[in-house]
Protein backbone atom coordinates (compact mmCIF):
# COMPACT_ATOMS: atom_id res chain seq x y z
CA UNK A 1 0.00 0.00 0.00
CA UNK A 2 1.23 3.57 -0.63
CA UNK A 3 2.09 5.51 3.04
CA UNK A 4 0.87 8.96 2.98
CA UNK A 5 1.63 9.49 6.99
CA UNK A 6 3.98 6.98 7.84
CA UNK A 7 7.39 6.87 6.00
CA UNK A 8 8.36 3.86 4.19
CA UNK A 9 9.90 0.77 4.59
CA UNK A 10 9.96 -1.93 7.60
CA UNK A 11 8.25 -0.28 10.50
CA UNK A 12 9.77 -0.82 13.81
CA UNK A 13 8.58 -3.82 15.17
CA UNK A 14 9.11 -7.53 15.73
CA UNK A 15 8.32 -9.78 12.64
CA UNK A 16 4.51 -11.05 12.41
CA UNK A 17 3.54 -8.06 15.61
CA UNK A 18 -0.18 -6.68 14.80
CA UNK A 19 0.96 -3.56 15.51
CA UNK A 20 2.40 -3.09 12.18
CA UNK A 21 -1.00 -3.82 10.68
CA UNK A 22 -2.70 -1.20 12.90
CA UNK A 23 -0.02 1.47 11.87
CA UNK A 24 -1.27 0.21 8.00
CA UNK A 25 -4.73 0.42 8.86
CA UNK A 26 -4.41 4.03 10.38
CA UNK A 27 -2.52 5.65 7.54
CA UNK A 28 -5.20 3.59 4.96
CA UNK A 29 -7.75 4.71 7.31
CA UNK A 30 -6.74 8.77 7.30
CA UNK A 31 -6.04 8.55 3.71
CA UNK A 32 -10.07 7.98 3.14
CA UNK A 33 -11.05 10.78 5.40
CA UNK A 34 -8.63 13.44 3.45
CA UNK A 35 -6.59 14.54 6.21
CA UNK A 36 -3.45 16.39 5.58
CA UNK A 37 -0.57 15.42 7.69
CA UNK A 38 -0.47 18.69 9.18
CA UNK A 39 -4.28 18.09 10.55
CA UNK A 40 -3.23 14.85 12.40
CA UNK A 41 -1.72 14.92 15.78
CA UNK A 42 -0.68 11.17 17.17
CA UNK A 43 -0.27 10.53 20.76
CA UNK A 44 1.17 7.50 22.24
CA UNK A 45 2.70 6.43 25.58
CA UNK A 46 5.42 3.29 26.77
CA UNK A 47 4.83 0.29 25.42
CA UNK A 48 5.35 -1.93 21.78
CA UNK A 49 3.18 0.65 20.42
CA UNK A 50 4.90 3.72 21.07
CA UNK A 51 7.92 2.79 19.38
CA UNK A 52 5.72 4.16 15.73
CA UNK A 53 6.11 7.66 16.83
CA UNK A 54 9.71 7.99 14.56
CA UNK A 55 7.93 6.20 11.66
CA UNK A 56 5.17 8.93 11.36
CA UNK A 57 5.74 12.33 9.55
CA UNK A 58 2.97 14.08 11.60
CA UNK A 59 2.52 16.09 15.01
CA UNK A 60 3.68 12.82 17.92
CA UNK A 61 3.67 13.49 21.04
CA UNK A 62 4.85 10.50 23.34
CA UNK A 63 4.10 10.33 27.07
CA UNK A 64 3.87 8.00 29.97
CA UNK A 65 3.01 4.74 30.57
CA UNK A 66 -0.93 5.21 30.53
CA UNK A 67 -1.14 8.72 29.93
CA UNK A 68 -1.54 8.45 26.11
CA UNK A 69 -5.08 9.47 26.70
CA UNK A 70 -5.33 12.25 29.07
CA UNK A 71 -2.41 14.31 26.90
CA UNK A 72 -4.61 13.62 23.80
CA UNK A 73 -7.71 14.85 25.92
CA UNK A 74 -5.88 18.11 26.55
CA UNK A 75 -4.19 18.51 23.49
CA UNK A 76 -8.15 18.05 22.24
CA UNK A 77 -10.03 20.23 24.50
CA UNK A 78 -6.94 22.82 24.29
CA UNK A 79 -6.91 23.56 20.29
CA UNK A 80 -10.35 23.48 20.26
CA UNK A 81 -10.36 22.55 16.32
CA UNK A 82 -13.04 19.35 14.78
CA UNK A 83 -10.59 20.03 11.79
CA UNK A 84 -7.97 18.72 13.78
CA UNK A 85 -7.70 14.98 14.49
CA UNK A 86 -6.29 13.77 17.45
CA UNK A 87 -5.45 10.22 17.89
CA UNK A 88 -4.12 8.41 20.84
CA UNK A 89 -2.32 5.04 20.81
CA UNK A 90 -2.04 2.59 23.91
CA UNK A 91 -1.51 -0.48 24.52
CA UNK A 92 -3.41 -3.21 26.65
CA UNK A 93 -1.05 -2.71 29.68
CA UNK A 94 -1.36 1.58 29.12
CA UNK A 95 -5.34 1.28 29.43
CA UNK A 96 -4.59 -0.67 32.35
CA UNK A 97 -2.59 2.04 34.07
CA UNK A 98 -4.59 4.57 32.05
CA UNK A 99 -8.26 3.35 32.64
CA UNK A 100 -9.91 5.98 34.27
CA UNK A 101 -8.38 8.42 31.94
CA UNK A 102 -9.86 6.50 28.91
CA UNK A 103 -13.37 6.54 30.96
CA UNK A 104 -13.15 9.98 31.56
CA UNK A 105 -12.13 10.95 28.29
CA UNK A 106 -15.82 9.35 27.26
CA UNK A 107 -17.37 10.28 29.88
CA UNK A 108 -16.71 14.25 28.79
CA UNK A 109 -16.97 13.49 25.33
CA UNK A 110 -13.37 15.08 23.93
CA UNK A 111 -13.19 14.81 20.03
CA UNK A 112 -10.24 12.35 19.87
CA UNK A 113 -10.44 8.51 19.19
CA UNK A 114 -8.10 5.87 21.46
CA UNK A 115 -6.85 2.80 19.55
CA UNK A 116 -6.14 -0.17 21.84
CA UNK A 117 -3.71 -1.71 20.62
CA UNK A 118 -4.77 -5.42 22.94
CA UNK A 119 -1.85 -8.28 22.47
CA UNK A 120 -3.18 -9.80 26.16
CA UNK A 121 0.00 -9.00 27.55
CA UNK A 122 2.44 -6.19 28.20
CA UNK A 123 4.72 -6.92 25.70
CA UNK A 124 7.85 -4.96 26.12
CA UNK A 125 8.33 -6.01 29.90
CA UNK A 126 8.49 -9.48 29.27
CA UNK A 127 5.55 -10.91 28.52
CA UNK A 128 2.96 -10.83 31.93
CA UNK A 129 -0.82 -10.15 31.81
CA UNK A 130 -2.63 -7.22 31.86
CA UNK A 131 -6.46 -6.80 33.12
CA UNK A 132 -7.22 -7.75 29.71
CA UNK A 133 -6.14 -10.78 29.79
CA UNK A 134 -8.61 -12.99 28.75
CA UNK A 135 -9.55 -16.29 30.90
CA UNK A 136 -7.45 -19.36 30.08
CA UNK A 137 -4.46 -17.00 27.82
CA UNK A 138 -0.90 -18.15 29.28
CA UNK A 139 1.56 -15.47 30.12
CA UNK A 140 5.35 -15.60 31.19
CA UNK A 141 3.87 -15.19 34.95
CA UNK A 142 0.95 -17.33 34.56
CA UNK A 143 1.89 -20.42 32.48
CA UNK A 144 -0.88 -22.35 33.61
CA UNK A 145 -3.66 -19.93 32.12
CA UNK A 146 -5.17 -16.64 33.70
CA UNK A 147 -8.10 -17.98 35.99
CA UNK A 148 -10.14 -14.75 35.69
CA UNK A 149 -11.50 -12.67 32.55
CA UNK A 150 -10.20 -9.75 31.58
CA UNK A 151 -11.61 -6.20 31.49
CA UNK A 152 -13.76 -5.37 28.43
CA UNK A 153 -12.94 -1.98 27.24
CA UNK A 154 -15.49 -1.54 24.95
CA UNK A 155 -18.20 -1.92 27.12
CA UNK A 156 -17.09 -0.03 29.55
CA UNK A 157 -16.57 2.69 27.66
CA UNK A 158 -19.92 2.86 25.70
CA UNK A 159 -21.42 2.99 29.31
CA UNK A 160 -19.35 5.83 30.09
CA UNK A 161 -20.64 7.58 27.12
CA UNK A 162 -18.63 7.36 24.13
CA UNK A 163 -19.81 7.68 20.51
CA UNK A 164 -18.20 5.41 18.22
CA UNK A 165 -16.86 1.97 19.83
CA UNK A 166 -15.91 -1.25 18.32
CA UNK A 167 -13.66 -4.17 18.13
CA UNK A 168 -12.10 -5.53 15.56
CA UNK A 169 -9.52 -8.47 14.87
CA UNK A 170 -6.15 -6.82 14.00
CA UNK A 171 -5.41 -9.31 10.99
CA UNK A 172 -7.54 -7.98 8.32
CA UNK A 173 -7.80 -4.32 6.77
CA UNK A 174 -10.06 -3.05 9.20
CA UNK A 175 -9.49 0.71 7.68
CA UNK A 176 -13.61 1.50 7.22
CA UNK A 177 -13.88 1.23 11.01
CA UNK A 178 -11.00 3.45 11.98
CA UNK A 179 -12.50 5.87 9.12
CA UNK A 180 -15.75 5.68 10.80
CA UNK A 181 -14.11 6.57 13.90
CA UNK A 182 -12.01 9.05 13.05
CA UNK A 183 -15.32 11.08 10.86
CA UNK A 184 -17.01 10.90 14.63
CA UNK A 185 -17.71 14.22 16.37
CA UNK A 186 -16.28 13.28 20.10
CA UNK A 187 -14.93 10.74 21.76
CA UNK A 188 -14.17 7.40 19.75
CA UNK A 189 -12.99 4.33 20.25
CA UNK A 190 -11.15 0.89 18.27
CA UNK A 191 -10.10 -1.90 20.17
CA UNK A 192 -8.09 -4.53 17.67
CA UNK A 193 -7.58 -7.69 19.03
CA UNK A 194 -3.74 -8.94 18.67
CA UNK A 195 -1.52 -11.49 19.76
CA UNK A 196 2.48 -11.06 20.56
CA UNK A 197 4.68 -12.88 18.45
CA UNK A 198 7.16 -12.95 21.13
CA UNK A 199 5.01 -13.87 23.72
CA UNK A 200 1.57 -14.45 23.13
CA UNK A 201 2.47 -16.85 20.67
CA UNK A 202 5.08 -18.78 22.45
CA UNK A 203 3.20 -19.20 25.44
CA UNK A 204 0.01 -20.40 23.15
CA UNK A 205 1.46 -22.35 20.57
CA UNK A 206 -1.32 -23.39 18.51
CA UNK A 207 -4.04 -21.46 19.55
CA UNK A 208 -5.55 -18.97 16.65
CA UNK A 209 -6.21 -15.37 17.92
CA UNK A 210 -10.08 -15.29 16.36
CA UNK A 211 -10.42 -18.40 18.61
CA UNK A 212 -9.14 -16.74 22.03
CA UNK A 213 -11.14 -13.84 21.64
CA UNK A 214 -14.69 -15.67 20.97
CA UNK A 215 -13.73 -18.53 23.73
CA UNK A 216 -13.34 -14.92 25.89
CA UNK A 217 -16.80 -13.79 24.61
CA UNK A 218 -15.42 -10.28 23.23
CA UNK A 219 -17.78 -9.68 20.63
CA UNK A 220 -16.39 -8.39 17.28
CA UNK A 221 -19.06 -5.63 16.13
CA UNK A 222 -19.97 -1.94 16.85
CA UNK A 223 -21.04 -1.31 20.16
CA UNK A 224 -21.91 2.27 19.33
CA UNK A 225 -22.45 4.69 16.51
CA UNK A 226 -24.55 8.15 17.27
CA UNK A 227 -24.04 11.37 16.09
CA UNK A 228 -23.56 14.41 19.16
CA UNK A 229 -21.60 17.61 19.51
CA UNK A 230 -18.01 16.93 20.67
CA UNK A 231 -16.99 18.54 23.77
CA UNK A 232 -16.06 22.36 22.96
CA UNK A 233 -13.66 24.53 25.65
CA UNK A 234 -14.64 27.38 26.83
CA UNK A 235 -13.33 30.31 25.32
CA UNK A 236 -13.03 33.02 27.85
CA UNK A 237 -12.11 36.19 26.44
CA UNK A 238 -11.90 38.40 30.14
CA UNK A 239 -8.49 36.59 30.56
CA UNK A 240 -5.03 38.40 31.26
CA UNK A 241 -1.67 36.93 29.81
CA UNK A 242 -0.12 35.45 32.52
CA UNK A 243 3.78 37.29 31.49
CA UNK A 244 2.17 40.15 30.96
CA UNK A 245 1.23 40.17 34.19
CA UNK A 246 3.97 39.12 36.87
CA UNK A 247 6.12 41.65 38.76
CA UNK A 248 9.36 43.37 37.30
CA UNK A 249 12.14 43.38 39.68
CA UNK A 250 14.00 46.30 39.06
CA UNK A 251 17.64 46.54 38.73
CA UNK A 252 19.08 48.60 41.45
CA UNK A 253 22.71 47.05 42.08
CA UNK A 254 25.98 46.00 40.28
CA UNK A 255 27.58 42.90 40.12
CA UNK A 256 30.87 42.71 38.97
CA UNK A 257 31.35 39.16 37.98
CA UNK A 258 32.30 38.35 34.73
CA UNK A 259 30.97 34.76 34.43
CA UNK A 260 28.42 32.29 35.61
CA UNK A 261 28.52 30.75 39.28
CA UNK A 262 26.86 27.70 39.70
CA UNK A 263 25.46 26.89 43.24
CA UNK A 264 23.70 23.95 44.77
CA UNK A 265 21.64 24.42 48.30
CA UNK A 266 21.39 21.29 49.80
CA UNK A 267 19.34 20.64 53.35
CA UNK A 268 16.36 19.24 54.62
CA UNK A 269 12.75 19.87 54.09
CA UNK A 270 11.39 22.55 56.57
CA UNK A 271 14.94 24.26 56.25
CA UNK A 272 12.92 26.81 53.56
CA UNK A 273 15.96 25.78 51.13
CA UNK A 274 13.52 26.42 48.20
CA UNK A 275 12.03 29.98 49.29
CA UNK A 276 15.91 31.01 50.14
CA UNK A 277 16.83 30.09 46.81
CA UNK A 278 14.28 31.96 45.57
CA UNK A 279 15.04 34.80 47.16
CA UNK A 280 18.42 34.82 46.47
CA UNK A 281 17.39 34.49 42.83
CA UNK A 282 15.13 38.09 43.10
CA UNK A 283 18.62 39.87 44.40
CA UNK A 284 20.52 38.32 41.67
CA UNK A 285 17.93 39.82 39.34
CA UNK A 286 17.83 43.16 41.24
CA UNK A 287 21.78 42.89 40.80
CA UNK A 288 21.38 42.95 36.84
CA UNK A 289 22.30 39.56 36.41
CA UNK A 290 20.48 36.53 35.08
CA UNK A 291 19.50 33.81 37.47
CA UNK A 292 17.83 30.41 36.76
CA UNK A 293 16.60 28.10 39.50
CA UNK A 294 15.87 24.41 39.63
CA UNK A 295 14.77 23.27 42.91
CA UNK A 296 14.74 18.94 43.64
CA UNK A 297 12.83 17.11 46.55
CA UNK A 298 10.83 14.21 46.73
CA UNK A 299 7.34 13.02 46.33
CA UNK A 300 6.63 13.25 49.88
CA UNK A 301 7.36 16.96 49.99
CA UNK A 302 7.24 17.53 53.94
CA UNK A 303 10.33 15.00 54.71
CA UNK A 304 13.79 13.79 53.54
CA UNK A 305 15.94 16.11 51.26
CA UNK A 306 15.41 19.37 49.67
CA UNK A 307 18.08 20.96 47.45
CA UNK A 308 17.68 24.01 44.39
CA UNK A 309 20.42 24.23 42.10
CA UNK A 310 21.06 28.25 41.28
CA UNK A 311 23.36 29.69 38.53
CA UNK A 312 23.96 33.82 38.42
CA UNK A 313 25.35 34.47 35.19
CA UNK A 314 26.12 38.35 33.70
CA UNK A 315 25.16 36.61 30.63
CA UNK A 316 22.20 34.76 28.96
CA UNK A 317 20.99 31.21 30.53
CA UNK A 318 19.41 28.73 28.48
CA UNK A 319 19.54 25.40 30.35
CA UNK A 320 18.37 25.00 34.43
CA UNK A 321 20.55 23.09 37.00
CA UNK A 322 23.97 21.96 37.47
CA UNK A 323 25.98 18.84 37.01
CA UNK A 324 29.10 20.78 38.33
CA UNK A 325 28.19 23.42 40.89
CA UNK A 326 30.96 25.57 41.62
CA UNK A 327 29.50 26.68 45.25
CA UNK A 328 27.98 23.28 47.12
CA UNK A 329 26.09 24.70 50.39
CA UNK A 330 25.44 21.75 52.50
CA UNK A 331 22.61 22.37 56.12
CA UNK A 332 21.99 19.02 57.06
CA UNK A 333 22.38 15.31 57.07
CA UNK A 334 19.22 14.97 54.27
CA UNK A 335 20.88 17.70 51.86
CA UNK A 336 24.22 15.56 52.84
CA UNK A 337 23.33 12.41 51.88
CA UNK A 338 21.93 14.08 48.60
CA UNK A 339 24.84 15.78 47.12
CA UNK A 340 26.81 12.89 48.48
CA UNK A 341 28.21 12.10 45.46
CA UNK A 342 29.11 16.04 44.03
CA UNK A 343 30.98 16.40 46.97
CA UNK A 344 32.87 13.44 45.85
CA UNK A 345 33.72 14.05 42.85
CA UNK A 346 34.10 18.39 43.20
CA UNK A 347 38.25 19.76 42.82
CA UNK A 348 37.60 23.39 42.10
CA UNK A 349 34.31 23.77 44.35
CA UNK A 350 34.22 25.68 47.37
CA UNK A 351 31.91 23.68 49.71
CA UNK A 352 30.25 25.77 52.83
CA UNK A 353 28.80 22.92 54.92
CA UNK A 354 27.21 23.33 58.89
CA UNK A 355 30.01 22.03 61.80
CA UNK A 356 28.01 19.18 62.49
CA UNK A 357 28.20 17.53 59.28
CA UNK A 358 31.24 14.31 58.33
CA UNK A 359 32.40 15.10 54.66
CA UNK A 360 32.91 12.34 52.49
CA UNK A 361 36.61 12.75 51.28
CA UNK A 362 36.85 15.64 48.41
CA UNK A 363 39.23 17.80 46.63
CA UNK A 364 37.33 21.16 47.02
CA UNK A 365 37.57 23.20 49.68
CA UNK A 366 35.79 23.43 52.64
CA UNK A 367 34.35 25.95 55.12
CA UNK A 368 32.40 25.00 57.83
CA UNK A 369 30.49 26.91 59.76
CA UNK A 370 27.70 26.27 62.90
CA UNK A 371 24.68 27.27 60.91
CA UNK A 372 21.72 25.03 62.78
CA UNK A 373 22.40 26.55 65.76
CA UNK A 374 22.45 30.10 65.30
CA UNK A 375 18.92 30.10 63.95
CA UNK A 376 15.46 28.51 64.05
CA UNK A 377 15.41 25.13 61.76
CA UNK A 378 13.17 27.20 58.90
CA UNK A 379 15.66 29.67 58.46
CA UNK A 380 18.49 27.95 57.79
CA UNK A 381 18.90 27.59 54.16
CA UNK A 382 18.46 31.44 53.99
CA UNK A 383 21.58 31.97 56.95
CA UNK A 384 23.82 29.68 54.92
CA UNK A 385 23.44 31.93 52.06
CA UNK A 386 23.53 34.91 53.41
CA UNK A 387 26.68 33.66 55.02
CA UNK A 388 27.82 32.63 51.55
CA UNK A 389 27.49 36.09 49.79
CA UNK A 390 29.11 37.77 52.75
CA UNK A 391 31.98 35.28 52.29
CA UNK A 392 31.66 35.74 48.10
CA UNK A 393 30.27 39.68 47.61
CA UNK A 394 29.18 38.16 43.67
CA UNK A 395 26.89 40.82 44.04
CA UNK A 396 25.74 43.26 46.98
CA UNK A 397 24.65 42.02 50.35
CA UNK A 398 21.89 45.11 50.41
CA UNK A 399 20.02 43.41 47.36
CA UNK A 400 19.50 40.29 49.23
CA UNK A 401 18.47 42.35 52.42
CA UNK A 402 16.45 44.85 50.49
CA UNK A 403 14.53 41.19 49.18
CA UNK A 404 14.24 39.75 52.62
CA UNK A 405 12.42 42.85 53.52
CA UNK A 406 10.07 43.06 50.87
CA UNK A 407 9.30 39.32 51.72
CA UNK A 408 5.89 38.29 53.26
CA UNK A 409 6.81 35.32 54.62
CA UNK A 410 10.20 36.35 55.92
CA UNK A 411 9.10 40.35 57.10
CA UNK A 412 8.94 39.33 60.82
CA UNK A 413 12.53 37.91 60.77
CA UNK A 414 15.17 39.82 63.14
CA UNK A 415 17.63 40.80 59.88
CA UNK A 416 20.18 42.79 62.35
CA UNK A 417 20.57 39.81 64.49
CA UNK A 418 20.53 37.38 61.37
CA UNK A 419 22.94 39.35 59.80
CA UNK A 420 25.57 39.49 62.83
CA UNK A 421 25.43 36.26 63.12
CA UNK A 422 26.29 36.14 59.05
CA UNK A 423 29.53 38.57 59.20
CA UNK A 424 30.96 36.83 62.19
């Protein structure tokens, strides 16, 4: 067949894999509705699937495991366009992860269709079941047959409310459905019945896939075709741009370094490293130079590390964080066992860390200094550096003060006594 959307030659997956005859069927499929490769925008997540995103010359966008369908909702509800088509690709083990998002999705009617790509299995972890894994199918993990039945996606989403659903077996042309599914005003969905080569297969040897699927009682037909209004955003038109409308900080110091300085804050959470760095960030600015700021902590916000990597730079900054700070301040055992391994590996860094703290062994040089107890735990991050411009005047002292003052959350702080404690 001739490709219009995908580029030719082998596509990228394993030899007699139904996902190369879904990629067929899509391109055949878009072909018949007249879209222009410019109109089509194909979202797909991890999995076998994903791996068609290179092989298509359109818009891809490729997210995580599951996801496929809530970016495509957004993408959907956010151009606002029926001349636009958005498609999203998963796999069985993606709607698994991704099932509410595909219920939702129907449920609020967005204008994009979801083709399931279902092999039984997630195929690029090695071959275990999925929730659609059908009753009696034979996976790496469950050799001796699933005992349960798998989910049925296309029921589940007509209840929810989509327009178009139906299954299909993935070893035919099937193009007419997708058609019909991509012509459909709202939410749409394909489910094509596959089976792994690598897995599937092996673990089934003998079994035919238009057998599994009727001995699973998964009808092949079309649960649902009805004509509605897609969902359409709201267009609100009372709306301010959100950079025309943030705060200027105006320049009212010098700086007179002449090229970037790369810091990382490293403490614990409730040590206000990230609203320190932040403020540090506004002097910089208010200094005339450029500033970026990445901060890092983890899911669980309110314990265990919390570091921001800063870089002050007279010149432009196009990238955020640091592999190799120049400045490593260190407050606390968390922010110690974080930057563990920078401190290792630092020669020309200058390292400011509190007295109580064991270094591991490191060619920069160090400064230590008793910063947790010359000031309440939630000020720390913001001693240490005020300790560290003292120590480094890159730019004035008075533009950080000037900023501590004009900060809410730091305006009942006792600066004089702070900042004694800071130049001795």
């Amino acid at each position: 067949m001739f490709r219009k959307f995908l580029e030719e030659g082998e596509l990228p997956y394993c030899k007699g894999c139904g996902h190369s005859l879904v990629a067929n069927n899509i391109d055949l499929a878009l072909q018949k509705n007249n879209y222009s490769l410019l109109d089509l925008i194909v979202v797909t997540d991890i999995g076998c699937h994903g791996i068609i995103d290179k092989s298509f010359k359109t818009h891809t966008i490729h997210g995580l495991h599951g996801r496929s369908v809530a970016l495509a909702s957004g993408i959907s509800a956010g151009i606002n366009n029926p001349k636009k088509k958005v498609i999203a690709l998963v796999g069985d083990g993606g709607a698994t992860i991704g099932m509410q998002h595909i219920i939702d999705a129907a449920h609020n009617n967005f204008d994009i269709t979801v083709i399931v790509h279902n092999n039984m299995l997630y195929g690029m972890t090695g071959g275990q079941p999925s929730e659609f894994t059908p009753y009696g199918f034979k996976t790496t993990t469950t050799p001796e047959g699933m005992k349960r039945a798998g989910y049925d996606i296309c029921s589940m989403a007509t209840t929810a409310g989509a327009k178009f659903v139906s299954r299909v077996i993935g070893t035919t042309d099937f193009s007419d459905v997708l058609a019909k599914a991509f012509a459909t005003k709202g939410f749409s969905l394909v489910e094509v019945m596959e089976i792994c080569p690598s897995y599937g297969v092996k673990a089934n040897p003998g079994m035919k896939l238009k057998n599994i699927v009727e001995e699973a009682g998964l009808e092949i037909k079309n649960f649902v075709d009805k004509e509605s209004d897609s969902y359409q955003a709201e267009i609100r038109t009372d709306l301010k741009s959100l950079f025309n409308d943030y705060d200027k900080i105006p320049v009212k110091y010098k700086s007179d370094i002449n090229s970037p300085v790369n810091i990382l804050i490293s403490g614990s959470a409730g040590e206000g490293v990230q609203s320190a760095a932040e403020i540090f960030a506004k002097a910089a600015v208010s200094s005339g130079l450029n500033v970026s700021k990445k901060g890092n902590y983890p899911v669980t916000v309110g314990v265990g590390f919390s570091s921001s990597d800063i870089i002050i730079s007279p010149n432009e900054i196009l990238f955020t964080g640091t592999k190799d700070p120049d400045v490593i301040i260190i407050t606390s055992k968390d922010g110690l066992d974080y930057s563990s391994s920078t401190v290792k590996s630092s020669s020309n860094a200058i390292i400011f860390c509190d007295s109580s703290l064991t270094l591991p062994e490191t060619n920069a040089k160090v400064i230590k200094f008793d910063f947790r107890n010359k000031v309440p735990v939630k000020n720390v991050s913001l001693y240490a550096l005020l300790y560290y411009l003292n120590y480094s005047k890159i730019f004035p002292l008075d533009a950080l003060l000037e900023n501590l003052k004009s900060d809410k959350l730091i305006a009942k702080l006792d600066l004089n006594k702070l900042l004694d404690f800071s130049l001795n």
